[in-house]
Protein backbone atom coordinates (compact mmCIF):
# COMPACT_ATOMS: atom_id res chain seq x y z
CA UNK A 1 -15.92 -14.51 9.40
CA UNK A 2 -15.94 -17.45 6.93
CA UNK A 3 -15.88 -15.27 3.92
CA UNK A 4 -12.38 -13.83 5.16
CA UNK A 5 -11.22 -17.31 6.24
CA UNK A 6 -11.85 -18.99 3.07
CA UNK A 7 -10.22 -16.04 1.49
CA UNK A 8 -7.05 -15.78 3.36
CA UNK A 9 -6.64 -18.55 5.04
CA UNK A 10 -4.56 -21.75 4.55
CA UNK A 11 -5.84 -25.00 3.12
CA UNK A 12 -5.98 -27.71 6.37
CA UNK A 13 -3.14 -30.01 5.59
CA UNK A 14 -2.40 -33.43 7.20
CA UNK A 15 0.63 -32.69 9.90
CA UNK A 16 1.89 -36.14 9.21
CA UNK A 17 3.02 -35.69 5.69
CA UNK A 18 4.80 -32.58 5.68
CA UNK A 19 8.01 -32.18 4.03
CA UNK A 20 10.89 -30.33 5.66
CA UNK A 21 12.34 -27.38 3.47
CA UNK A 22 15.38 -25.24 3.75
CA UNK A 23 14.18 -21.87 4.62
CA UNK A 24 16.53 -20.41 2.38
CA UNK A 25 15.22 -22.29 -0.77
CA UNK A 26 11.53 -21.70 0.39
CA UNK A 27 11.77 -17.99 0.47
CA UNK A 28 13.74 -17.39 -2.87
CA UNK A 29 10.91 -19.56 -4.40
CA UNK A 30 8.11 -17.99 -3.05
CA UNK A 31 9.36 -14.32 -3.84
CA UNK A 32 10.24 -15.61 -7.36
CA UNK A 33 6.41 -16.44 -7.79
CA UNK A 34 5.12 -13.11 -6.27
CA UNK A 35 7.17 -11.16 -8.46
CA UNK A 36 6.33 -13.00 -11.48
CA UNK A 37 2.49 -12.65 -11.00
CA UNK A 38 1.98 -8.89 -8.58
CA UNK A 39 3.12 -5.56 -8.79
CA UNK A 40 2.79 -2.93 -6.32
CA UNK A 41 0.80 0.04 -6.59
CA UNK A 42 1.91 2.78 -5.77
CA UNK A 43 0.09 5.50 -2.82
CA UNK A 44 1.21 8.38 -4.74
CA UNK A 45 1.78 9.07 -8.30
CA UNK A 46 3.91 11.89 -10.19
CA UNK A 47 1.61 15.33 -9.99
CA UNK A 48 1.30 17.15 -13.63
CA UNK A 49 -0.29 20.01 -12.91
CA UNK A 50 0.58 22.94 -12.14
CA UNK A 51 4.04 22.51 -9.98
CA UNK A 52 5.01 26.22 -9.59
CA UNK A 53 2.06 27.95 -8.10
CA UNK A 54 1.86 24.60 -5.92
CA UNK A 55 5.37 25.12 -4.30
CA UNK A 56 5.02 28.96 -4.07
CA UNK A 57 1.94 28.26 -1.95
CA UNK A 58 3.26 25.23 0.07
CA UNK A 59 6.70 27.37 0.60
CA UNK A 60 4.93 30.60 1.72
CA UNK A 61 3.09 28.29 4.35
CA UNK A 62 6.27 26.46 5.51
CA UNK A 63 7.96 29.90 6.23
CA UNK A 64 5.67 31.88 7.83
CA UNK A 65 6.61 34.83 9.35
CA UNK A 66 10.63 33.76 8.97
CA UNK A 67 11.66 35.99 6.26
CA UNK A 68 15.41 34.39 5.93
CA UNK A 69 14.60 31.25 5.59
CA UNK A 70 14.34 29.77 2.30
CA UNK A 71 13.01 25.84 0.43
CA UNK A 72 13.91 23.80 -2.02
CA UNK A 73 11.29 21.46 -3.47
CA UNK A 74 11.92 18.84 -4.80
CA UNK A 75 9.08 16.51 -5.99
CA UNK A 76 5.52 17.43 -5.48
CA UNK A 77 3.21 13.85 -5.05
CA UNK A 78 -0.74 13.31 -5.46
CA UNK A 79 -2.83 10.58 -3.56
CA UNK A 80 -3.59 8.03 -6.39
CA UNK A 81 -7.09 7.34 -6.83
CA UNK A 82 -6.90 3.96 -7.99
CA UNK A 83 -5.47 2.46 -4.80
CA UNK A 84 -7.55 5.20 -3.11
CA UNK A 85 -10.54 3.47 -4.01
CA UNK A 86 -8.89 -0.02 -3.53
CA UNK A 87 -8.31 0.78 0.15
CA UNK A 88 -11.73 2.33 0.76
CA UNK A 89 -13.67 -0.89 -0.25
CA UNK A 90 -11.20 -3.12 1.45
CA UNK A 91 -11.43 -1.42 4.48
CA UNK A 92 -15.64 -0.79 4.12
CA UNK A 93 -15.84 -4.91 3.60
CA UNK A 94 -13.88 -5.63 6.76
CA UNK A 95 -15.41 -3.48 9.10
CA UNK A 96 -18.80 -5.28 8.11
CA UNK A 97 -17.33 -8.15 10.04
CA UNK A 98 -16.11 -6.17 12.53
CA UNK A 99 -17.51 -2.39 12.91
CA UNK A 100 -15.83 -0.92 16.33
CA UNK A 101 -12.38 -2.18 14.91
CA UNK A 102 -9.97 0.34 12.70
CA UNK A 103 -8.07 -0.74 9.49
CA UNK A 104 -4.77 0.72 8.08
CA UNK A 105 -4.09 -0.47 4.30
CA UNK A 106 -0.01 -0.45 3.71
CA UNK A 107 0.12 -2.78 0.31
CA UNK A 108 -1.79 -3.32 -2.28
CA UNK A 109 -0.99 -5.48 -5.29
CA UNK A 110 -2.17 -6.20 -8.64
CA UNK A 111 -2.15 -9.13 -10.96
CA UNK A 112 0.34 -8.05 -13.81
């Protein structure tokens, strides 16, 4: 559990010497910072294989037996394996501290 805390947690300030900020000012300058240094990765990238025989098959399943019904698809997405692997370690490390517990992985960032 110290591993995580020294990771993640904040450094112990003195309560008697903190300064009062507008919210306002403290947010705009923090999000200015992330955005210089992180970007996002995405879950899914672009797919460049083969897109037609992928929607014929995904189209065919959608319909079933419904003969009138038709589907338009629009953008066909892959899992990518970068953040993939990301979330599989992140998630592997933190169940070492706790293994009965369950982890979902919504961001991940990268150091531009």
């Amino acid at each position: 559990m110290g591993f995580w805390s020294r990771l993640f947690g904040k450094e112990q300030t003195d309560t008697t010497q903190r300064q009062v900020v507008s919210q306002n000012n403290a947010v705009a300058h923090k999000t200015q910072t992330d955005n210089d240094q992180w970007e996002e990765l995405p879950f899914f990238i672009p797919n460049e294989d083969d897109n037609e025989l992928i929607s014929v098959i995904t189209t065919s399943i959608a319909a079933g037996n419904e003969e009138g019904s038709s589907f338009v698809v629009k953008k066909i997405m892959k899992k990518n394996p970068e953040t993939q692997l990301v979330a599989i370690i992140a998630a592997s490390i933190a169940a070492g501290v706790a293994p009965d517990s369950q982890f979902i992985v919504k961001k991940i960032y990268q150091r531009k």
